[in-house]
C-alpha atoms as a PDB file:
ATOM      1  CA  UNK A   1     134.401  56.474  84.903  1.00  0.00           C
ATOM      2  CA  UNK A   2     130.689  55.638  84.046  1.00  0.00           C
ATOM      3  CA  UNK A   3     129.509  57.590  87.383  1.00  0.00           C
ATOM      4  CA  UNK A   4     131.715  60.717  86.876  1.00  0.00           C
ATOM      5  CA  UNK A   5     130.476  61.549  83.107  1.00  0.00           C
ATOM      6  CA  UNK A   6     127.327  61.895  83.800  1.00  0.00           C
ATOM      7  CA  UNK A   7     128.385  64.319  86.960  1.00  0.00           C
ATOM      8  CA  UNK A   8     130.488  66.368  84.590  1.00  0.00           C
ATOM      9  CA  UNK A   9     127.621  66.872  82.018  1.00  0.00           C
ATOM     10  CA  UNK A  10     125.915  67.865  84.443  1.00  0.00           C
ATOM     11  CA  UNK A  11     127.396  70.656  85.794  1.00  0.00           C
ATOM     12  CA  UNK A  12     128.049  71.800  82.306  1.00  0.00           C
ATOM     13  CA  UNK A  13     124.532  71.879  82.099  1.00  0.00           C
ATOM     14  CA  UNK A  14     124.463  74.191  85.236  1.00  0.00           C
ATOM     15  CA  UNK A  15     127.086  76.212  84.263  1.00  0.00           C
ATOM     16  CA  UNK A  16     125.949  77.098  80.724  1.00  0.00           C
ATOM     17  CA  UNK A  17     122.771  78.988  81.407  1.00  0.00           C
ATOM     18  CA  UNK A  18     124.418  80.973  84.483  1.00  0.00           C
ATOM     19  CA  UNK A  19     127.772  81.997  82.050  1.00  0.00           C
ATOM     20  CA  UNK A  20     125.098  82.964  79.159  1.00  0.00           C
ATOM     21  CA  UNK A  21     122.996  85.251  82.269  1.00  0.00           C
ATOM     22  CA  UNK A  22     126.452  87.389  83.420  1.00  0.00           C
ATOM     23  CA  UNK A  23     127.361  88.189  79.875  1.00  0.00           C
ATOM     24  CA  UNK A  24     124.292  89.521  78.988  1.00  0.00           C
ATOM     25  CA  UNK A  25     124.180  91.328  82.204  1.00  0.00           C
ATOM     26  CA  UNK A  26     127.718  93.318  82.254  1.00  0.00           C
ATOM     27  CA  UNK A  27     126.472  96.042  79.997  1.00  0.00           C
ATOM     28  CA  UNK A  28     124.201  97.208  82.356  1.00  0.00           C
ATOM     29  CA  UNK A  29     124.517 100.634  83.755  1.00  0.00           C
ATOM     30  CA  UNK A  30     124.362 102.118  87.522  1.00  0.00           C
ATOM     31  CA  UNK A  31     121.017 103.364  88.411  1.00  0.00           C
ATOM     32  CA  UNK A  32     120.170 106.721  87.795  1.00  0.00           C
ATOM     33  CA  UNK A  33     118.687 107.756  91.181  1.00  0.00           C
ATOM     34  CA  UNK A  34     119.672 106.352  94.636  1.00  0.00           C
ATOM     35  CA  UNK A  35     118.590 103.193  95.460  1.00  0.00           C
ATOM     36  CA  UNK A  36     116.981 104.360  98.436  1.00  0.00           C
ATOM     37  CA  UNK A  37     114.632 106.570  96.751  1.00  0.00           C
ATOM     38  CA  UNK A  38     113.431 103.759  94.205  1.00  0.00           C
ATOM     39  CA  UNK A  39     110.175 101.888  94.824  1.00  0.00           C
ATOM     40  CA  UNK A  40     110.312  98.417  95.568  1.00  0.00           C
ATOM     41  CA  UNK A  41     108.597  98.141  91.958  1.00  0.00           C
ATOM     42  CA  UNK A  42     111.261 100.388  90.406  1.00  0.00           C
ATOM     43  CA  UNK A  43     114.210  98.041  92.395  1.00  0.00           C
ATOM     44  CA  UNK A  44     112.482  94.655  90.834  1.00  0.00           C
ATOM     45  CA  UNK A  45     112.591  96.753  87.242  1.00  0.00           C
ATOM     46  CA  UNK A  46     115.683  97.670  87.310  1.00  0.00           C
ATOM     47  CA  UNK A  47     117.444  93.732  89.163  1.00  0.00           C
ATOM     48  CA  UNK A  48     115.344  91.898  86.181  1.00  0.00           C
ATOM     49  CA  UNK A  49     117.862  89.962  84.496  1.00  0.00           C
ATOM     50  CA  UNK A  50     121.045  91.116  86.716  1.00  0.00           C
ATOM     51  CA  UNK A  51     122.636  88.304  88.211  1.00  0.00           C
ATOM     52  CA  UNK A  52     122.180  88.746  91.868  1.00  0.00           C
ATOM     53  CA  UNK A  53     126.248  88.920  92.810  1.00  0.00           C
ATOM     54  CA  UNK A  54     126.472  91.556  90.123  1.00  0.00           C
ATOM     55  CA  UNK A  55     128.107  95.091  91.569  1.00  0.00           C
ATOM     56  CA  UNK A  56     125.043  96.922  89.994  1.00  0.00           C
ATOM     57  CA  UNK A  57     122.190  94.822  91.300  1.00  0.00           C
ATOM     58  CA  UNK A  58     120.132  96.656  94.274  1.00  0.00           C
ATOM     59  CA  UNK A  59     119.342  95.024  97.295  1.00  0.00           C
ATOM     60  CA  UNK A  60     117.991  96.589 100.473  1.00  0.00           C
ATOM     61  CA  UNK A  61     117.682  96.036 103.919  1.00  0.00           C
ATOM     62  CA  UNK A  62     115.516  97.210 107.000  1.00  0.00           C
ATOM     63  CA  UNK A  63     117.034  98.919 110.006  1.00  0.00           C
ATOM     64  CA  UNK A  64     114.839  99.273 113.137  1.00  0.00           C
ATOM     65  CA  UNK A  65     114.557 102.785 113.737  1.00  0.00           C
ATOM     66  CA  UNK A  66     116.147 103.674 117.657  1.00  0.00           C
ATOM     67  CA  UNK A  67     113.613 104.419 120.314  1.00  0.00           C
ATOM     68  CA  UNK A  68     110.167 102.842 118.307  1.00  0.00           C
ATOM     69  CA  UNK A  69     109.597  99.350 118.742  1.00  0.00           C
ATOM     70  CA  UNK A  70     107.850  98.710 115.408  1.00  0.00           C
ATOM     71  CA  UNK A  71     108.983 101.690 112.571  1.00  0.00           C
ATOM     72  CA  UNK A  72     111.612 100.245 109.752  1.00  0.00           C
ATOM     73  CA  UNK A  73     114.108 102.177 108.087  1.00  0.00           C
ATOM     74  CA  UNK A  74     114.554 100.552 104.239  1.00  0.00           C
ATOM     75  CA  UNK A  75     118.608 101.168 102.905  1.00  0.00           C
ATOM     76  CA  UNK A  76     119.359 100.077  99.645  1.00  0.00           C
ATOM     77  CA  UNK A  77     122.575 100.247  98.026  1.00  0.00           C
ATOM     78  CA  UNK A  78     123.867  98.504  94.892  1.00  0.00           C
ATOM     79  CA  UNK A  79     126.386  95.518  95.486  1.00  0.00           C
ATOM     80  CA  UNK A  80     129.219  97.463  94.805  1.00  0.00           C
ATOM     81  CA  UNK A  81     128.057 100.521  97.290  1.00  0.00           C
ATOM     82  CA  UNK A  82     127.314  97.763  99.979  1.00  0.00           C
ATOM     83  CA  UNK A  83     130.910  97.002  99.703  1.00  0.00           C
ATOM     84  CA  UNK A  84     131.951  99.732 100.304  1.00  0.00           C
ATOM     85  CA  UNK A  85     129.710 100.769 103.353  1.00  0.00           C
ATOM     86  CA  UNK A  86     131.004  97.704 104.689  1.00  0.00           C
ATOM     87  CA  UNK A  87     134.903  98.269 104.433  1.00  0.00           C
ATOM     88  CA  UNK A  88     134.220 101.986 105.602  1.00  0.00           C
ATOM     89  CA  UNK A  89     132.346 100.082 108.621  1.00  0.00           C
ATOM     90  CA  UNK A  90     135.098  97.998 109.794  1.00  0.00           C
ATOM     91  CA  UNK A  91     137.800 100.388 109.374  1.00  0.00           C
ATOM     92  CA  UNK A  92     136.408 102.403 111.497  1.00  0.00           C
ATOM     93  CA  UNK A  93     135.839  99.548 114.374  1.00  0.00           C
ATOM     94  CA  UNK A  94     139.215  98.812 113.368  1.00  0.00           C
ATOM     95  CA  UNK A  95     140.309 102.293 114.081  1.00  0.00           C
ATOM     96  CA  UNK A  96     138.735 102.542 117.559  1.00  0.00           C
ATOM     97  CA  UNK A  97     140.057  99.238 118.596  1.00  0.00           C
ATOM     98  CA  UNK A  98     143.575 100.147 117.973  1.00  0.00           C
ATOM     99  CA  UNK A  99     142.683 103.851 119.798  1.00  0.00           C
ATOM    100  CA  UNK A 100     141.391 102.269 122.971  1.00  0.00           C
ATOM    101  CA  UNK A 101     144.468  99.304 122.903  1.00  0.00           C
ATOM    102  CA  UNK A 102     146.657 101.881 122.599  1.00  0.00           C
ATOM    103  CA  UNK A 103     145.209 104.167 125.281  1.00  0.00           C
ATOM    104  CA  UNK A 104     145.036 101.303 127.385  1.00  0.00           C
ATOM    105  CA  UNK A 105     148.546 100.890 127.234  1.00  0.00           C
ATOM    106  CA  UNK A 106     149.688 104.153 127.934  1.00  0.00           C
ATOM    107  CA  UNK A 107     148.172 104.441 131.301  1.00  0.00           C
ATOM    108  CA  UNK A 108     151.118 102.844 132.513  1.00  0.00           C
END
């Protein structure tokens, strides 16, 4: 009993300042402009104070650009866009999976 109190103020500790962040942070809205058209400085503006698991929070990433060894493409999306990219992306690998099983079997 004496080890777990401690444990369990603790966390309560931990868990205060992170509840007090995403309440603050809800009323925030989408960015006016595409992502990918902000500055890095303009991004780091606009994420201040948005926890980072919040739909509206920005984060990019860099693609390698096909045929140069060295350029960088830089896509940012908001969480919630991300998400969305993401579930467009493997629907469609799901979609050409089930086109090329069920090609496969027709061949018979």
């Amino acid at each position: 009993m004496t080890r777990i109190f401690p444990a369990l103020i603790a966390a309560a500790l931990i868990a205060a300042p992170a509840a007090a962040d995403d309440g603050a942070a809800i009323d925030r809205a989408p960015p006016t402009q595409p992502p990918s058209a902000m500055t890095p400085t303009e991004i780091k503006a606009y994420n201040e104070g948005l926890a980072q698991t919040h739909p509206y929070y920005i984060k990019c990433r860099k693609t390698f650009e096909i045929g140069s060894l060295v350029k960088k493409n830089r896509v940012c999306h908001t969480n919630q866009q991300w998400k969305v990219v993401t579930e467009k992306g493997n629907q469609n690998a799901r979609d050409t999976a089930e086109a090329m099983t069920s090609k496969a079997g027709n061949s018979n």
